[in-house]
N, C-alpha and C. Protein backbone atom coordinates (compact mmCIF):
# COMPACT_ATOMS: atom_id res chain seq x y z
N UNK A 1 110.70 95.03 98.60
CA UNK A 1 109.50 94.71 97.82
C UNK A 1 109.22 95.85 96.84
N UNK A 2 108.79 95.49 95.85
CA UNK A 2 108.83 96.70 94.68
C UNK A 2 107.01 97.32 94.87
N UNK A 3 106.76 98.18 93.89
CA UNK A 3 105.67 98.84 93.97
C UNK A 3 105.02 99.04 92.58
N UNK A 4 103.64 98.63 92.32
CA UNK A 4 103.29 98.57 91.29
C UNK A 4 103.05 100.34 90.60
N UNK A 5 103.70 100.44 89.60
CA UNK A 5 104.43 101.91 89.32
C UNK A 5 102.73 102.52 89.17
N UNK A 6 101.60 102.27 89.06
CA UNK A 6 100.32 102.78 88.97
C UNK A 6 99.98 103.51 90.53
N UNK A 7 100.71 102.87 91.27
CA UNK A 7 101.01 103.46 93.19
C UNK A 7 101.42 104.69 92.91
N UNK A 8 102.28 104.61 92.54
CA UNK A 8 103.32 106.08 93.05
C UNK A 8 102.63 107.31 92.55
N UNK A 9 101.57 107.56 92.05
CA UNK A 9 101.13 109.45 91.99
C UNK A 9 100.23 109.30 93.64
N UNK A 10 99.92 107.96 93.95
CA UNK A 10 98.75 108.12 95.29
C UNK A 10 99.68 108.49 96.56
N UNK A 11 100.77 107.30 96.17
CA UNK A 11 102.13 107.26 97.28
C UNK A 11 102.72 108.97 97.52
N UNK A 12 103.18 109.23 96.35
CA UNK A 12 103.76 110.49 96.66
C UNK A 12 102.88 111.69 96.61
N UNK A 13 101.86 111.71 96.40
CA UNK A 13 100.79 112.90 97.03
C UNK A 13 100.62 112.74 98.45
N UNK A 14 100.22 111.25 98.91
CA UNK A 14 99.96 111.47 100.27
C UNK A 14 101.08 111.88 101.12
N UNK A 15 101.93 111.28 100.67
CA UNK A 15 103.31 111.62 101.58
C UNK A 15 103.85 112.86 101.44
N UNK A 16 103.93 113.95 100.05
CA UNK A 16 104.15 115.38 100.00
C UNK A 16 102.65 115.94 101.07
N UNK A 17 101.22 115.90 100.53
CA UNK A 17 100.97 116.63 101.51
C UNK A 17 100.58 116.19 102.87
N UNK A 18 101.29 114.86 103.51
CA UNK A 18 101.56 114.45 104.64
C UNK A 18 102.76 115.30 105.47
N UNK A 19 103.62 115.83 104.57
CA UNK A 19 105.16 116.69 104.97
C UNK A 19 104.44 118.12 105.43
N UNK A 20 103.49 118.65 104.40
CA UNK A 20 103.27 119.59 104.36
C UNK A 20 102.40 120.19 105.44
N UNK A 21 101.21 119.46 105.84
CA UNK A 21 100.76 119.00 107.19
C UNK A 21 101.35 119.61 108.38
N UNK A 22 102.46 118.82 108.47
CA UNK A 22 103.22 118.35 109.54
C UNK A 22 104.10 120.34 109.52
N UNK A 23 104.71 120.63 108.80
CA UNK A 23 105.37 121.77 108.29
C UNK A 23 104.55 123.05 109.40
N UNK A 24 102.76 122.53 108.85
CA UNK A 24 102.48 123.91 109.07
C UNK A 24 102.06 124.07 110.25
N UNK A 25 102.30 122.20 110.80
CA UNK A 25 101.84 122.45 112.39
C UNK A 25 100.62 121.68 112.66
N UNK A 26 100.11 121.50 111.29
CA UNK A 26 98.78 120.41 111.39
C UNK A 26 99.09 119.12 111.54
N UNK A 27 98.97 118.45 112.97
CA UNK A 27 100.11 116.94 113.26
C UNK A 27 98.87 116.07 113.29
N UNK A 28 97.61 116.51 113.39
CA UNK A 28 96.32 115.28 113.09
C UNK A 28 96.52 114.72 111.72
N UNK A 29 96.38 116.22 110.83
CA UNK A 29 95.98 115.64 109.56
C UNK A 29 97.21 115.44 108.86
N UNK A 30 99.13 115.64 109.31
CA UNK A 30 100.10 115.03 108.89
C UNK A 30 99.66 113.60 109.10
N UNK A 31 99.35 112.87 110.64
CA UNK A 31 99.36 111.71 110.94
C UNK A 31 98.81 110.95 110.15
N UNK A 32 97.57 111.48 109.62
CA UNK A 32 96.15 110.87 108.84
C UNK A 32 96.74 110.15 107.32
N UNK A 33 97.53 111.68 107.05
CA UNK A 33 97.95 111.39 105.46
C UNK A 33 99.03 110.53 105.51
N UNK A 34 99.96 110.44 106.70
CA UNK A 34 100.89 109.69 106.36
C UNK A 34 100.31 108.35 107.27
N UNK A 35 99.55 108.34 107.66
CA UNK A 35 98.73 106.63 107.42
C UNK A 35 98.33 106.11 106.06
N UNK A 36 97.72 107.43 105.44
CA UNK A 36 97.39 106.99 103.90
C UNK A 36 98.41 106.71 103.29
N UNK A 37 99.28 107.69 103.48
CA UNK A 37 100.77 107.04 102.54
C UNK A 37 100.97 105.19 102.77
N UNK A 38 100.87 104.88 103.87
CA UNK A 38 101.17 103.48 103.91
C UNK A 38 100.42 103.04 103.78
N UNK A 39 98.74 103.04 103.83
CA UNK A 39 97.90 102.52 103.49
C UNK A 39 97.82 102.04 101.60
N UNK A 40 98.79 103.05 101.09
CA UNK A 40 98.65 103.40 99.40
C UNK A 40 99.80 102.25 99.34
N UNK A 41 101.16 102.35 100.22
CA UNK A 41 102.01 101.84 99.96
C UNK A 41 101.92 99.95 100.06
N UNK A 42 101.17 99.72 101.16
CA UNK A 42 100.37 98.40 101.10
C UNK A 42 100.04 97.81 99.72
N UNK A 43 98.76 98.44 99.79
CA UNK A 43 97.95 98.45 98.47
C UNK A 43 98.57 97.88 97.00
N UNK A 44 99.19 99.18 96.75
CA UNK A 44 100.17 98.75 95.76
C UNK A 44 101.24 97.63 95.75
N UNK A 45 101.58 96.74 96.65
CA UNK A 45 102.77 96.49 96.90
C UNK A 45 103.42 95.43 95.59
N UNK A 46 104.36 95.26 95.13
CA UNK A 46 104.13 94.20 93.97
C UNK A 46 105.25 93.00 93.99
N UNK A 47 105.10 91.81 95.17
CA UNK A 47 106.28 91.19 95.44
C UNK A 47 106.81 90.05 94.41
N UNK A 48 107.54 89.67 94.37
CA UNK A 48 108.15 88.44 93.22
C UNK A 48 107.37 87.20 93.98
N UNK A 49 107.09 86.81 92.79
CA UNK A 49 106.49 85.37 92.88
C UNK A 49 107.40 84.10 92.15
N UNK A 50 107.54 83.45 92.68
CA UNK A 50 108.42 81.81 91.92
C UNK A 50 107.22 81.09 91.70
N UNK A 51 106.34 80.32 90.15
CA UNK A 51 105.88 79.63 89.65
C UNK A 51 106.43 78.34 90.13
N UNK A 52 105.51 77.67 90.52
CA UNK A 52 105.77 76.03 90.48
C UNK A 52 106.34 75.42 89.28
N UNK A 53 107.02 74.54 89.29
CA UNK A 53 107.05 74.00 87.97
C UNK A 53 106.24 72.60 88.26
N UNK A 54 105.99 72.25 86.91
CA UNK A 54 105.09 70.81 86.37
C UNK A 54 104.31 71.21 85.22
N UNK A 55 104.10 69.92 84.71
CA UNK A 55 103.03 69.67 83.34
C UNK A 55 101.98 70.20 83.98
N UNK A 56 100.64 70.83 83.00
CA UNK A 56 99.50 70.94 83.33
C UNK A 56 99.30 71.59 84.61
N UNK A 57 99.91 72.65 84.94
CA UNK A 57 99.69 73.19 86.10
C UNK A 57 98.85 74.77 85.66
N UNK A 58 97.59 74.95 86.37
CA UNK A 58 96.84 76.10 86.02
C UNK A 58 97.25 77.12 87.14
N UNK A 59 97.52 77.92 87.11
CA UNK A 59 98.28 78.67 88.58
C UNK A 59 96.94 79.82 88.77
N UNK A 60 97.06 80.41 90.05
CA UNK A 60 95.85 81.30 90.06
C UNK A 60 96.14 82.72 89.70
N UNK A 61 95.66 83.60 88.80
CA UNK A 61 95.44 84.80 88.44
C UNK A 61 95.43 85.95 89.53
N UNK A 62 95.32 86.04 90.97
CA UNK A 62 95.54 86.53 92.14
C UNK A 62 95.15 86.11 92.97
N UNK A 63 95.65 87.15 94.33
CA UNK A 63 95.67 86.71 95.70
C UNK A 63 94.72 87.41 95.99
N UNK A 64 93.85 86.12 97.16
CA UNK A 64 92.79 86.75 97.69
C UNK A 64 91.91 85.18 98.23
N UNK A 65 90.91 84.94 98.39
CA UNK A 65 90.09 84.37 98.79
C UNK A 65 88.92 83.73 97.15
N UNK A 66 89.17 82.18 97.45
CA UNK A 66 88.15 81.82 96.88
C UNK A 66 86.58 81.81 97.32
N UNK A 67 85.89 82.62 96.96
CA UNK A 67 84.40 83.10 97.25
C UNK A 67 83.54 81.99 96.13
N UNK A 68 83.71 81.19 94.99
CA UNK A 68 82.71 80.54 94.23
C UNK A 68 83.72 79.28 93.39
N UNK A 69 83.24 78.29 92.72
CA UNK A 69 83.32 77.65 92.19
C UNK A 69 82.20 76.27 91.43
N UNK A 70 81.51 77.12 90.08
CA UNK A 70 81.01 76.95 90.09
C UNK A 70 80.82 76.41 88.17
N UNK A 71 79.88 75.37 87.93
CA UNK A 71 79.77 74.61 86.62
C UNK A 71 79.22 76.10 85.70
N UNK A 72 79.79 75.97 84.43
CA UNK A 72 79.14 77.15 83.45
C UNK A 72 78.24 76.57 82.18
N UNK A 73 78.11 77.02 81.62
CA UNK A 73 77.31 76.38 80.34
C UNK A 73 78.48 77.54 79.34
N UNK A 74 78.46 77.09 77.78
CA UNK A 74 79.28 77.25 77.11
C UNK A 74 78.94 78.50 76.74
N UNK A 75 79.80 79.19 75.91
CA UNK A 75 78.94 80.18 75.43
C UNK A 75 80.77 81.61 75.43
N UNK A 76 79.86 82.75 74.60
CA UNK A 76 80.77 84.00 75.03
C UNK A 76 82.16 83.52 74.68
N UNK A 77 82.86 84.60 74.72
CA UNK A 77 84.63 84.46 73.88
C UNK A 77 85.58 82.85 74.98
N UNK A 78 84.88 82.51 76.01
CA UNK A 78 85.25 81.36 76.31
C UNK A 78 83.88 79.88 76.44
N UNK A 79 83.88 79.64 75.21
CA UNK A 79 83.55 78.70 74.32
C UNK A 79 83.79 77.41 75.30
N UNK A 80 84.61 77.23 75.30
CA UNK A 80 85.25 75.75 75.96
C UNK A 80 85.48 75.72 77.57
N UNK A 81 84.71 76.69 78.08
CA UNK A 81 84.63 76.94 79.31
C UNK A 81 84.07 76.05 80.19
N UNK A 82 84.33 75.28 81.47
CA UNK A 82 83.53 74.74 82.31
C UNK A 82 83.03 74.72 83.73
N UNK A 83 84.21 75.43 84.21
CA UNK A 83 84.42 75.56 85.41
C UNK A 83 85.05 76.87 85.97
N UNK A 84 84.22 77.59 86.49
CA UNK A 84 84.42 79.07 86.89
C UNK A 84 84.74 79.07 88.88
N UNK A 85 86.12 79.32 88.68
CA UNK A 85 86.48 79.79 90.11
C UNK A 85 87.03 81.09 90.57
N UNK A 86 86.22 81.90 91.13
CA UNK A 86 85.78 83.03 91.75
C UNK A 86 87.00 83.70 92.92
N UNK A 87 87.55 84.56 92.28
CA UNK A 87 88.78 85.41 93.68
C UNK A 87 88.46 86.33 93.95
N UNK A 88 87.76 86.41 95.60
CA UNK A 88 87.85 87.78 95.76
C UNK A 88 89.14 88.49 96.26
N UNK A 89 89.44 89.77 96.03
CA UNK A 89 90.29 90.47 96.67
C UNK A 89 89.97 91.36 97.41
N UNK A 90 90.46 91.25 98.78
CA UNK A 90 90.18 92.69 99.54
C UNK A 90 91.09 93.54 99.31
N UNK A 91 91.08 94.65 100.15
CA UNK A 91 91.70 96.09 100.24
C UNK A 91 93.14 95.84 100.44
N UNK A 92 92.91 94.62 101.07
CA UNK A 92 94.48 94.40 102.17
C UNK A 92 95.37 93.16 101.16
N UNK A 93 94.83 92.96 99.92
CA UNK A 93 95.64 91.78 99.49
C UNK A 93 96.07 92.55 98.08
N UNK A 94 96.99 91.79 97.33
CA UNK A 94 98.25 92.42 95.94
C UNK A 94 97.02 92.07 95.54
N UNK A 95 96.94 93.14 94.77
CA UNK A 95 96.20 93.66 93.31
C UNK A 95 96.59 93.43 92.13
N UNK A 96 98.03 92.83 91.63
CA UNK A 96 98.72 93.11 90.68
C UNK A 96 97.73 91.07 90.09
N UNK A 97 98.31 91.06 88.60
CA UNK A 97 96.86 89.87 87.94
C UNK A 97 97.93 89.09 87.45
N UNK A 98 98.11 87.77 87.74
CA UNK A 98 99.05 86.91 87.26
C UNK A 98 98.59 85.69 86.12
N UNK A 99 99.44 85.70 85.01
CA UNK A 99 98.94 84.00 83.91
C UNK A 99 98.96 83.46 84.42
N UNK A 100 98.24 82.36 84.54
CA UNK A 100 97.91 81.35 84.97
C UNK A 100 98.44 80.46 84.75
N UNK A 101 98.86 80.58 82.90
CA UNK A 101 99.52 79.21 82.24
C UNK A 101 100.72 80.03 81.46
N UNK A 102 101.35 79.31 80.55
CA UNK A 102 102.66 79.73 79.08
C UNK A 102 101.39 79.80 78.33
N UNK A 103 101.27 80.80 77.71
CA UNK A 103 100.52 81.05 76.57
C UNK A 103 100.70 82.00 75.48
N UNK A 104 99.57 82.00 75.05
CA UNK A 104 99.43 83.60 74.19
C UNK A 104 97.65 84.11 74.09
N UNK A 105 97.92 85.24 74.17
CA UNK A 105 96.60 85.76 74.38
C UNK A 105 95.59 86.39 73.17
N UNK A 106 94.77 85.22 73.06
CA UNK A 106 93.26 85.11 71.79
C UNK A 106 93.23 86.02 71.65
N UNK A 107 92.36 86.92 72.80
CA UNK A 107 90.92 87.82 73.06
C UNK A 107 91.40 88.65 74.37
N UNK A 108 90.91 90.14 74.36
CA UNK A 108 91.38 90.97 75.27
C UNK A 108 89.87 91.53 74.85
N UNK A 109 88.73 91.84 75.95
CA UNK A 109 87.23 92.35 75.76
C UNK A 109 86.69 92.98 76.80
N UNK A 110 86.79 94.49 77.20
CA UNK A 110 86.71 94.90 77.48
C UNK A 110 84.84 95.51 77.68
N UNK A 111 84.40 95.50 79.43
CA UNK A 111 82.86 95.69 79.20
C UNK A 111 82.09 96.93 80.24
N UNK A 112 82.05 97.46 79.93
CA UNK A 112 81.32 98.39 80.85
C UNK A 112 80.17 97.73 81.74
N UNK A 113 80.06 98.75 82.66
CA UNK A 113 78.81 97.88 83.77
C UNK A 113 78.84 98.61 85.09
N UNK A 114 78.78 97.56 86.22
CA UNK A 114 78.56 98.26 87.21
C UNK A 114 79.10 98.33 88.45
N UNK A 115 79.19 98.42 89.62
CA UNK A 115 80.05 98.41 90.19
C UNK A 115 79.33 97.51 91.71
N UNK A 116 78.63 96.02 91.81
CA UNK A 116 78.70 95.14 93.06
C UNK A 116 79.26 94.99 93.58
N UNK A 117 79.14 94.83 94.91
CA UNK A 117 79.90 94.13 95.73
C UNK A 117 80.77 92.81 94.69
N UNK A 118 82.22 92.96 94.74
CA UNK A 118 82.73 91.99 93.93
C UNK A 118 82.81 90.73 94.45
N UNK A 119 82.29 90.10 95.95
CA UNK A 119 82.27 89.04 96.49
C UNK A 119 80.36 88.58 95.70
N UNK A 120 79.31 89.70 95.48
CA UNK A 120 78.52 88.82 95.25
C UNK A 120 78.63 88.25 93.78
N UNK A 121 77.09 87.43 93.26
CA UNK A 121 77.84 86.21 91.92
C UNK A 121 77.04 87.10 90.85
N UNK A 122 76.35 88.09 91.12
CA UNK A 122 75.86 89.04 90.18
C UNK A 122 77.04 89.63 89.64
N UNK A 123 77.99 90.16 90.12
CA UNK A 123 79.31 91.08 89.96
C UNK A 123 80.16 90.50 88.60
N UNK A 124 79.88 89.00 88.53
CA UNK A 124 80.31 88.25 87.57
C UNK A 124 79.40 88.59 86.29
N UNK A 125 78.75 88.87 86.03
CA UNK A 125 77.93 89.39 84.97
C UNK A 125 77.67 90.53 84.34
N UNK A 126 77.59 91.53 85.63
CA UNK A 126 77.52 93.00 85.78
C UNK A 126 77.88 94.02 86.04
N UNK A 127 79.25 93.69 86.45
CA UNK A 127 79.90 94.67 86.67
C UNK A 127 81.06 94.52 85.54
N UNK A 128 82.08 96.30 85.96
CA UNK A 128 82.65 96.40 84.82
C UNK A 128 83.90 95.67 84.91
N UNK A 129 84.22 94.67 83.75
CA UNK A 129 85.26 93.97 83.59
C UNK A 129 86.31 93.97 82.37
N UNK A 130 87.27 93.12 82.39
CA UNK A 130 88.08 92.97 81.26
C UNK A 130 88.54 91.43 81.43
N UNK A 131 88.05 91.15 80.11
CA UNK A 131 88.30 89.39 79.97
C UNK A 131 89.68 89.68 79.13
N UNK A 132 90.02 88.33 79.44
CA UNK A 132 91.20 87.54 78.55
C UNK A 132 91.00 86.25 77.91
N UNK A 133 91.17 85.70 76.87
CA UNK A 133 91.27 84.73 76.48
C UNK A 133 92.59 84.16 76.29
N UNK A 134 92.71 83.49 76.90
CA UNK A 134 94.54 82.74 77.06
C UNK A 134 94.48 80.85 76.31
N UNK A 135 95.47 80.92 75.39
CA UNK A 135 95.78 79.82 74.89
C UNK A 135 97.09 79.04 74.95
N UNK A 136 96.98 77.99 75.93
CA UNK A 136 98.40 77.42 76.31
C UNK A 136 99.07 77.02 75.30
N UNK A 137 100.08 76.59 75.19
CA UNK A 137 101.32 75.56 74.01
C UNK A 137 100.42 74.81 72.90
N UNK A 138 99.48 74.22 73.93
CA UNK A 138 98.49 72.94 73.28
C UNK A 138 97.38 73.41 72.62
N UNK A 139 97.11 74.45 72.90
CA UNK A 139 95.93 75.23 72.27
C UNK A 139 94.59 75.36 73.50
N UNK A 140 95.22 74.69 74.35
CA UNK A 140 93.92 74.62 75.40
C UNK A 140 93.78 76.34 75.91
N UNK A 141 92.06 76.36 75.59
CA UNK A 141 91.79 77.76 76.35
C UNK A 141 91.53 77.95 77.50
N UNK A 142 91.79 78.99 78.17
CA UNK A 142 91.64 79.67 79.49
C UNK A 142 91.00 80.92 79.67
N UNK A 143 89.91 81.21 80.41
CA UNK A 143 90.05 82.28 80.18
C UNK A 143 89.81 83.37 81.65
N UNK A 144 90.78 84.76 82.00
CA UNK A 144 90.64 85.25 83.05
C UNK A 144 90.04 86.71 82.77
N UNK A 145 89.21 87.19 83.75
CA UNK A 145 88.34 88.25 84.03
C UNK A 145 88.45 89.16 85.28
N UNK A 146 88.83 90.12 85.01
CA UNK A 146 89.20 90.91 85.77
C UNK A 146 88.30 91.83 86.44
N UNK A 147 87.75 91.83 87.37
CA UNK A 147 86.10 92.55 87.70
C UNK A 147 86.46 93.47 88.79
N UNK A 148 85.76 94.75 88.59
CA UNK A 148 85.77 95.59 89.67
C UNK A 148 85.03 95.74 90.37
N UNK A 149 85.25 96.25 91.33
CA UNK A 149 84.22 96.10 92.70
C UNK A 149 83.46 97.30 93.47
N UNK A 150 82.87 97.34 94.69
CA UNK A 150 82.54 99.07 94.90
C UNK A 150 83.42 100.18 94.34
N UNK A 151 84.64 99.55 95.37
CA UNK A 151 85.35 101.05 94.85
C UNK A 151 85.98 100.67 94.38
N UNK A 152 86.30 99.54 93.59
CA UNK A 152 87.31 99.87 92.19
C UNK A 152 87.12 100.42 90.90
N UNK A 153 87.41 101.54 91.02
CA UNK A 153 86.86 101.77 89.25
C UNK A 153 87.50 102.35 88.11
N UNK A 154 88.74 101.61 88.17
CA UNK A 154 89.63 101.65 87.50
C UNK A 154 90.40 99.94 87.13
N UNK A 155 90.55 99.48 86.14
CA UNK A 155 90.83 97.78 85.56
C UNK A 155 92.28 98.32 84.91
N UNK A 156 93.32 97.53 84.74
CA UNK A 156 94.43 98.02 83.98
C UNK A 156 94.81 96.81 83.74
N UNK A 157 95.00 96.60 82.23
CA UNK A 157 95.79 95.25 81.31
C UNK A 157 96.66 96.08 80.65
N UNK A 158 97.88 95.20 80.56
CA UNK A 158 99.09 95.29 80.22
C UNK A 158 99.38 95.08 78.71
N UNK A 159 98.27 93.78 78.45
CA UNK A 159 98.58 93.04 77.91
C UNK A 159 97.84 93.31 76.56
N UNK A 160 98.15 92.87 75.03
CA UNK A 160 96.74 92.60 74.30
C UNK A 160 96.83 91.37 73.56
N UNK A 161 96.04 91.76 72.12
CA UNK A 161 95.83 90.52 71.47
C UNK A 161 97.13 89.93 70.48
N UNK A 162 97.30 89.02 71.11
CA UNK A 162 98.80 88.11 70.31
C UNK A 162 99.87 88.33 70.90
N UNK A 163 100.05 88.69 72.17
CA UNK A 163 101.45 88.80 72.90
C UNK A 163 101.29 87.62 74.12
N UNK A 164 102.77 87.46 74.32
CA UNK A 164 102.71 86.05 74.65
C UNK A 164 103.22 86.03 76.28
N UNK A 165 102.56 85.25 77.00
CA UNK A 165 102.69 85.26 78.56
C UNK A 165 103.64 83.73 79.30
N UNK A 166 104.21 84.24 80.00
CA UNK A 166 105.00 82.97 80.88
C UNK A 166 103.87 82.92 82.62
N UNK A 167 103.96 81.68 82.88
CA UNK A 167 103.45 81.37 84.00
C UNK A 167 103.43 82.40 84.93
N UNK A 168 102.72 83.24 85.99
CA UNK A 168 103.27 84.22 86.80
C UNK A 168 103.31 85.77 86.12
N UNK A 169 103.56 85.83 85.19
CA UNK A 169 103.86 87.25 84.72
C UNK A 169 102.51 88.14 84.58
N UNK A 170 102.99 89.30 85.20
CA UNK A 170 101.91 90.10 85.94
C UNK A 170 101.52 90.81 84.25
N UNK A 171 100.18 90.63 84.30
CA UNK A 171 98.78 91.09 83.19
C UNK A 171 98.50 92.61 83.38
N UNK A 172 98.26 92.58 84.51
CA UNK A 172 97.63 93.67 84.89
C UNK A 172 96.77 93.71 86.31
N UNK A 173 96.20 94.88 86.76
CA UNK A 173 96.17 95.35 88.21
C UNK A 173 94.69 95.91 88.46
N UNK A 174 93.78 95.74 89.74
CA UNK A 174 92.81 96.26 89.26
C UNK A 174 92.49 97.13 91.09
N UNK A 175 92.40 98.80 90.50
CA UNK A 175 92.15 99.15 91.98
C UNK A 175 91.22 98.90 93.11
N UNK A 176 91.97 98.93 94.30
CA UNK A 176 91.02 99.09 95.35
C UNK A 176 89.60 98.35 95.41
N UNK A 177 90.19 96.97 95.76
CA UNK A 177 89.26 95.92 96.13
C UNK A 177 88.37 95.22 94.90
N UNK A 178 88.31 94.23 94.52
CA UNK A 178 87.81 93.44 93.11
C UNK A 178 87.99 91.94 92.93
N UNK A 179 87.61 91.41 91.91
CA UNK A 179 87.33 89.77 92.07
C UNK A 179 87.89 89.66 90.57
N UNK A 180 88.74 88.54 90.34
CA UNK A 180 88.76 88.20 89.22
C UNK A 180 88.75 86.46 89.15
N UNK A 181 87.81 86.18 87.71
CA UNK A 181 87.19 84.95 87.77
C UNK A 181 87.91 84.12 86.66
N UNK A 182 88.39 82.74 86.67
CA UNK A 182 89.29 82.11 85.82
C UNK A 182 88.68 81.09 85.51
N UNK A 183 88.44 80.85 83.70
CA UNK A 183 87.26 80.06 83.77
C UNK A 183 88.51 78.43 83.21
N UNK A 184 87.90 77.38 83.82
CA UNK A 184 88.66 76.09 83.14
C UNK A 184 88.31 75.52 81.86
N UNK A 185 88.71 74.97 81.02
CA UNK A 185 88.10 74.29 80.19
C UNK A 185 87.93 73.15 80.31
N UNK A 186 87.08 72.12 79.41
CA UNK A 186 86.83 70.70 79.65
C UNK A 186 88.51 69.94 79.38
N UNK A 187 88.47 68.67 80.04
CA UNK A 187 89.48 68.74 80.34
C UNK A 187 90.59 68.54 81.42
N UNK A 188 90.15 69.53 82.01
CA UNK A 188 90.79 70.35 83.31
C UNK A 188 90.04 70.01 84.53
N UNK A 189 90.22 69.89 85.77
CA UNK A 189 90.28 70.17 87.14
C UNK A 189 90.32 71.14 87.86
N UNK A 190 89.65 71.89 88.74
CA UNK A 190 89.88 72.41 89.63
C UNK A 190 90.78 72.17 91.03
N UNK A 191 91.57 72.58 91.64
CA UNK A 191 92.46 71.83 92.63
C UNK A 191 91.79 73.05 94.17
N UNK A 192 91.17 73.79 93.94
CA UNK A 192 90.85 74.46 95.37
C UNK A 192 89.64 74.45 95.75
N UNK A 193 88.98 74.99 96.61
CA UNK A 193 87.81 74.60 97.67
C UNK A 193 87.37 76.20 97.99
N UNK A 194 86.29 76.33 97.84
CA UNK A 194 85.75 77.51 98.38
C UNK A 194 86.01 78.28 99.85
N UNK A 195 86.52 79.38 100.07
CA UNK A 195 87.07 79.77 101.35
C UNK A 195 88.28 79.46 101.60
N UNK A 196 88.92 78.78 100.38
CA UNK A 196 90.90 79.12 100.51
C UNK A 196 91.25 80.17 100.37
N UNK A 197 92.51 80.53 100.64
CA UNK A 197 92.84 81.81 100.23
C UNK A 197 94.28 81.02 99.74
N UNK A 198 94.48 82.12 98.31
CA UNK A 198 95.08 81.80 97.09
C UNK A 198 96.00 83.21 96.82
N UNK A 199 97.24 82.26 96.12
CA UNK A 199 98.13 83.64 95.73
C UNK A 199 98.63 83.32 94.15
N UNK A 200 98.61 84.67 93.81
CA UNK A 200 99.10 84.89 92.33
C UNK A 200 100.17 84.34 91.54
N UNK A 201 100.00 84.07 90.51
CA UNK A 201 101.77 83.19 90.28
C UNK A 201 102.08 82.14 91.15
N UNK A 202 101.47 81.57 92.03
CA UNK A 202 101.82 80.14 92.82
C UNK A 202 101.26 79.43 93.43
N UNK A 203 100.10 79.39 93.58
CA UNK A 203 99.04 78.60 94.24
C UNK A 203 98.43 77.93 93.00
N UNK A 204 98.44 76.28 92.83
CA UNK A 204 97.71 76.05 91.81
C UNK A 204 96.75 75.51 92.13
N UNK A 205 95.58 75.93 90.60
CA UNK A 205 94.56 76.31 91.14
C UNK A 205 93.64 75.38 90.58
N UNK A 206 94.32 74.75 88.95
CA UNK A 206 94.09 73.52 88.74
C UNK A 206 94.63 72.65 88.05
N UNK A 207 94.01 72.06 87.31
CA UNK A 207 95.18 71.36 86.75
C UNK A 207 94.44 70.64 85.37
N UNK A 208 95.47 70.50 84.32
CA UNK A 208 95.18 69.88 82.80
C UNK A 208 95.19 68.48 83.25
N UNK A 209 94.27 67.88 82.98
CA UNK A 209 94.01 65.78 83.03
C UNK A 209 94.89 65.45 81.81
């Protein structure tokens, strides 16, 4: 399994001064750090995903737990928005942010804010995020939001404005626990249920009518 390369300064600190620990005879706080080492190594982890194939397939943006799904009113860089379904991620699930659809990307909008609990529906408003605006083959918009949570406070996109995405291909990563929200347009369907748990690049999540 590979490692999302944003891991490795956490990975290899804990594990150098996990050695070092251990060296000088300190076997509590070797043990501790080299729990953290795997705790980091978890965290990060960044496994291959295989995309479904089919027409009109909306795939989900990450793994984690659906916490909301809920009607929007129009408005903001996703215009054609209708249907907002809510991922939380815990500590213990891939962090890394998958397209949803083949596209190319509108709008990359970046917002300062704050840092909620990313399971509550305030967090969607107020805390600090990074939207995407994604436009499939057809022109249909999408759009995904990347939100951080207590302790995430750090968002990382890969990606910007006018570069072009395949189903699955990892966007970007957001640390240590966070929610990111994928809005549908009219149109479209939702295909999941509140309290699923959903994975990146292959769980679809809805679907084009």
């Amino acid at each position: 399994m590979s490692i999302a390369r944003e891991g490795y300064p956490f990975i290899l600190s804990a594990a150098l001064l996990a050695l070092l620990a251990l060296a000088l005879g300190w076997k509590s706080a070797g043990l501790v750090l080299g729990l953290a080492t795997l705790l980091f190594l978890g965290f990060f982890r960044d496994p291959e995903r295989i995309p479904p194939e089919g027409e009109g397939l909306i795939l989900s943006p990450a793994d984690g737990k659906v916490v909301g799904i809920k009607e929007v009113e129009k408005g903001g860089i996703f215009g054609e928005a209708r249907t907002r379904v809510s991922i939380f991620l815990s500590p213990l699930d891939v962090h890394v942010n998958r397209a949803p659809v083949k596209g190319r990307v509108e709008e990359v909008q970046y917002q300062k804010g704050s840092f909620f609990a990313a399971y509550k529906e305030e967090a969607s408003q107020r805390n600090e995020q990074n939207a995407l605006r994604i436009a499939d083959l057809r022109g249909r918009k999408l759009g995904v939001v990347q939100i951080a949570g207590v302790m995430a406070r750090r968002i990382i996109c890969y990606v910007k404005k006018g570069d072009s995405l395949e189903p699955g291909q990892r966007f970007g990563l957001i640390m240590f626990g966070s929610r990111v929200d994928l809005f549908l347009p009219q149109g479209s369907r939702a295909e999941v249920v509140e309290g699923q748990r959903v994975k990146g690049g292959e769980t679809i999540i809805g679907r084009f009518l």
